[in-house]
N, C-alpha and C. Protein backbone atom coordinates (compact mmCIF):
# COMPACT_ATOMS: atom_id res chain seq x y z
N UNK A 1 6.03 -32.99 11.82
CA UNK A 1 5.31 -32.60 13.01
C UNK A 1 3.85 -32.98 12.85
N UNK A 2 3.28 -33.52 13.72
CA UNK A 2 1.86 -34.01 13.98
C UNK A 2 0.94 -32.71 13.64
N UNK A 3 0.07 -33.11 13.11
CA UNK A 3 -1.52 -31.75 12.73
C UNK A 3 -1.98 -31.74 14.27
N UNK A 4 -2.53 -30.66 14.36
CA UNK A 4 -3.30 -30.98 15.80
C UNK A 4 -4.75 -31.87 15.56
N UNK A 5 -5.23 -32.11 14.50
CA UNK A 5 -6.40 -32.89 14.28
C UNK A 5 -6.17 -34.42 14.34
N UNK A 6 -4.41 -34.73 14.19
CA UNK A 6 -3.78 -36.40 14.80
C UNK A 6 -3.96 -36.14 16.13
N UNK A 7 -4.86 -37.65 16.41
CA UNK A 7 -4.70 -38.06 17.72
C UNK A 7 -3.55 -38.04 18.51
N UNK A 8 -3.20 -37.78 19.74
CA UNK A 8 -2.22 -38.15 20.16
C UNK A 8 -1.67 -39.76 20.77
N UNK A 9 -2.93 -40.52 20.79
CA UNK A 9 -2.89 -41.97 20.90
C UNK A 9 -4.11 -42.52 20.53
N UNK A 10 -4.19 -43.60 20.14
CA UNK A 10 -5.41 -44.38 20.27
C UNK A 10 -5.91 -45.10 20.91
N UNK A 11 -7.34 -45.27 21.56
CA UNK A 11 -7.63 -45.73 21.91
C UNK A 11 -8.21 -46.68 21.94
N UNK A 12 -7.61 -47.93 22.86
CA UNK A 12 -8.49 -49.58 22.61
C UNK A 12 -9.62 -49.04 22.70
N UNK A 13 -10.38 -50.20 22.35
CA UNK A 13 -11.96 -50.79 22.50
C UNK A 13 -12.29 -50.59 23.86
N UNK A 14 -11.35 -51.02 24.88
CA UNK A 14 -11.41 -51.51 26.17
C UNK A 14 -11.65 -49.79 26.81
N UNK A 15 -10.77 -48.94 26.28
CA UNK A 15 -10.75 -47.31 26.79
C UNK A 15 -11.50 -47.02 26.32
N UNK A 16 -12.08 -47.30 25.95
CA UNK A 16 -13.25 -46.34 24.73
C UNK A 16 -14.49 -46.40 25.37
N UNK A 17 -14.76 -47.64 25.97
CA UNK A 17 -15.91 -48.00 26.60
C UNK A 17 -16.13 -47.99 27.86
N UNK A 18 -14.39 -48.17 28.68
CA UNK A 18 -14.27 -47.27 30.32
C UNK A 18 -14.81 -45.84 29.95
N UNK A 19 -14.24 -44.89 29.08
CA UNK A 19 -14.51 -43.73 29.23
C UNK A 19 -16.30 -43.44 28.46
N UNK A 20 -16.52 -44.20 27.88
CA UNK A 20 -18.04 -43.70 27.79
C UNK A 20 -18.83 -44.12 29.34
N UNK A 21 -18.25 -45.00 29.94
CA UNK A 21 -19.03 -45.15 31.55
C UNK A 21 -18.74 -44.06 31.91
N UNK A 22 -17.99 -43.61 31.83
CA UNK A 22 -17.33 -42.54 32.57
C UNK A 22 -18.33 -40.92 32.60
N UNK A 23 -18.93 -41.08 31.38
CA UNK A 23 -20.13 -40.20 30.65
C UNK A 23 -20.84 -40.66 31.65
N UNK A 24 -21.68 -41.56 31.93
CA UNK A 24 -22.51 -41.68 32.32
C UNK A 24 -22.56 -42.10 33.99
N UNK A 25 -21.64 -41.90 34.71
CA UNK A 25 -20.92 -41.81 35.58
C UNK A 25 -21.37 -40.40 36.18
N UNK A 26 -20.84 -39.74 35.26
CA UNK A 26 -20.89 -38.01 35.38
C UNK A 26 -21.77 -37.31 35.47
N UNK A 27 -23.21 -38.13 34.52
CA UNK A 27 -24.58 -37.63 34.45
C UNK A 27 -25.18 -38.04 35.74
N UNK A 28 -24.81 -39.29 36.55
CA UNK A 28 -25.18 -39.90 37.33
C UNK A 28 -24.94 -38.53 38.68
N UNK A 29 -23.43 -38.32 38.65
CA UNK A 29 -22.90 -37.94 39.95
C UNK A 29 -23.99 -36.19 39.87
N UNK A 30 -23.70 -35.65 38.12
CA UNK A 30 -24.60 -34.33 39.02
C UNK A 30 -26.22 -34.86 39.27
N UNK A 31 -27.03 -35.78 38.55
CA UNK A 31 -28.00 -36.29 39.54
C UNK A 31 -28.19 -36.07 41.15
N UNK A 32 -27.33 -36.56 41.58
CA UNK A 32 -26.70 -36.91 42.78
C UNK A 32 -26.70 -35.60 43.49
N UNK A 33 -25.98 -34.93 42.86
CA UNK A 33 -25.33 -33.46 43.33
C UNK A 33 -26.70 -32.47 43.25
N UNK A 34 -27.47 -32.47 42.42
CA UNK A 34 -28.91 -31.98 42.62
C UNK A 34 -29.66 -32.16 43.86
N UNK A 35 -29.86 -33.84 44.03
CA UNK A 35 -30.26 -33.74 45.42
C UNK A 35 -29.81 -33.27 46.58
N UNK A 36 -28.45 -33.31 46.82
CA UNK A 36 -27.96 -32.84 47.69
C UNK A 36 -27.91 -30.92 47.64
N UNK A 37 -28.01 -30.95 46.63
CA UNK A 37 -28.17 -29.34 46.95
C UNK A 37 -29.99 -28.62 47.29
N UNK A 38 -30.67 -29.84 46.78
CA UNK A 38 -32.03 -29.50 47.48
C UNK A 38 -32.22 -29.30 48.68
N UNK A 39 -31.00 -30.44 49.70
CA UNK A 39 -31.12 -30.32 50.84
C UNK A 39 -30.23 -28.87 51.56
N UNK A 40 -30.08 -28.40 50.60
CA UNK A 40 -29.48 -27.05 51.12
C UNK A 40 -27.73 -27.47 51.64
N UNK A 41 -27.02 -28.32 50.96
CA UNK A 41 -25.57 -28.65 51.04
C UNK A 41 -25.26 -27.50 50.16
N UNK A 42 -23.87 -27.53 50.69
CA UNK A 42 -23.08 -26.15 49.65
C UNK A 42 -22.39 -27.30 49.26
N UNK A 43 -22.53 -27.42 47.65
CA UNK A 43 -21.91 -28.38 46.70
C UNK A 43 -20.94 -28.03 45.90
N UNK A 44 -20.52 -26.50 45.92
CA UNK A 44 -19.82 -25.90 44.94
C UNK A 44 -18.47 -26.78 44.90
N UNK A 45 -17.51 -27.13 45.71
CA UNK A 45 -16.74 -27.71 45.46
C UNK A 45 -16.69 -29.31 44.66
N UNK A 46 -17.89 -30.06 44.93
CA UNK A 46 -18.10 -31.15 44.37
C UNK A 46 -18.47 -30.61 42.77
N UNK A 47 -19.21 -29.64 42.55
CA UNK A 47 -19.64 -29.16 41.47
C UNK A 47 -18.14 -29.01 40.00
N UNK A 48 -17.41 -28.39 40.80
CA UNK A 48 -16.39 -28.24 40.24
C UNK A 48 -15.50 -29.12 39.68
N UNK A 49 -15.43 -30.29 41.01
CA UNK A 49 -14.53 -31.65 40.16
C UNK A 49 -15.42 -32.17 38.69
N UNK A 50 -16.77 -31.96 39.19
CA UNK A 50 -17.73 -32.88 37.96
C UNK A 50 -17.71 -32.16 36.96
N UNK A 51 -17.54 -30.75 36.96
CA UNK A 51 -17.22 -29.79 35.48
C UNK A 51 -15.72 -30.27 35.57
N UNK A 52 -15.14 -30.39 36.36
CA UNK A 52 -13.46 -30.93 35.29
C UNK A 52 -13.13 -32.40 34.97
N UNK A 53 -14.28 -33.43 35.36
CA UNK A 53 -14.08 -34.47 35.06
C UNK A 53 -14.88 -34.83 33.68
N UNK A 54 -15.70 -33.67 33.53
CA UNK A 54 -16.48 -33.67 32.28
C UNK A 54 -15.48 -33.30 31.17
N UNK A 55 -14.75 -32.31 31.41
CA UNK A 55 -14.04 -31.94 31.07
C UNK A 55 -12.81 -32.45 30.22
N UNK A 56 -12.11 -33.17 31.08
CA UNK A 56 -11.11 -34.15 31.11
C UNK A 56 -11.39 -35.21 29.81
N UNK A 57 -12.66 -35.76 30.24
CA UNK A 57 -13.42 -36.63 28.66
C UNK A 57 -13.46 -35.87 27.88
N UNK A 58 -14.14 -34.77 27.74
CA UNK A 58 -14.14 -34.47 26.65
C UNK A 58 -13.05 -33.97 25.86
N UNK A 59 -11.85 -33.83 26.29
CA UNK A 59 -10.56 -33.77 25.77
C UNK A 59 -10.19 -34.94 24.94
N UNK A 60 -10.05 -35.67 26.11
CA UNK A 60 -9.57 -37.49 25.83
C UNK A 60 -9.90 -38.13 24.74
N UNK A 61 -11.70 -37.78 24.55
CA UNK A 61 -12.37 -37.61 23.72
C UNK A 61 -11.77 -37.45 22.34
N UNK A 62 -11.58 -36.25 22.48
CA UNK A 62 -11.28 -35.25 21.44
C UNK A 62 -9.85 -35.29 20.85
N UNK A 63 -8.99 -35.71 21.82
CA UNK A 63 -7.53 -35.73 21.38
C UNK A 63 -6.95 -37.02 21.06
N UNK A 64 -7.67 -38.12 21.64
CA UNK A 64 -6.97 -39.56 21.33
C UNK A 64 -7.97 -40.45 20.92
N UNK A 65 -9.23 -40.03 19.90
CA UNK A 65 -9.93 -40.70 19.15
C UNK A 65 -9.51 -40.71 17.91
């Protein structure tokens, strides 16, 4: 049986470097999401995908490096 500290896959070069855009993607979008909440938008729902897409990496991250 696998340790939980084995990856569950590895990842190419090619994934490795989609998902670090993906970082910075994320930093980009709550940027984004700041301004729009200056303008007094209710963002909470956008807020939420970007905490689970942060999320999501940092799993991916974490489980198939």
């Amino acid at each position: 049986m696998a340790e939980l500290n084995d990856p569950l896959v590895t990842l190419t070069a090619d994934a490795k470097k989609e998902i670090d855009k993906l970082g910075k993607d994320i930093e980009r979008s709550e940027d984004d999401l700041k301004a729009l909440e200056e303008l007094g938008l209710d963002v909470s729902r956008l807020r939420d995908k970007i905490n689970w897409a942060r999320k999501a990496r940092e799993i991916v991250l974490k489980r198939m490096t």
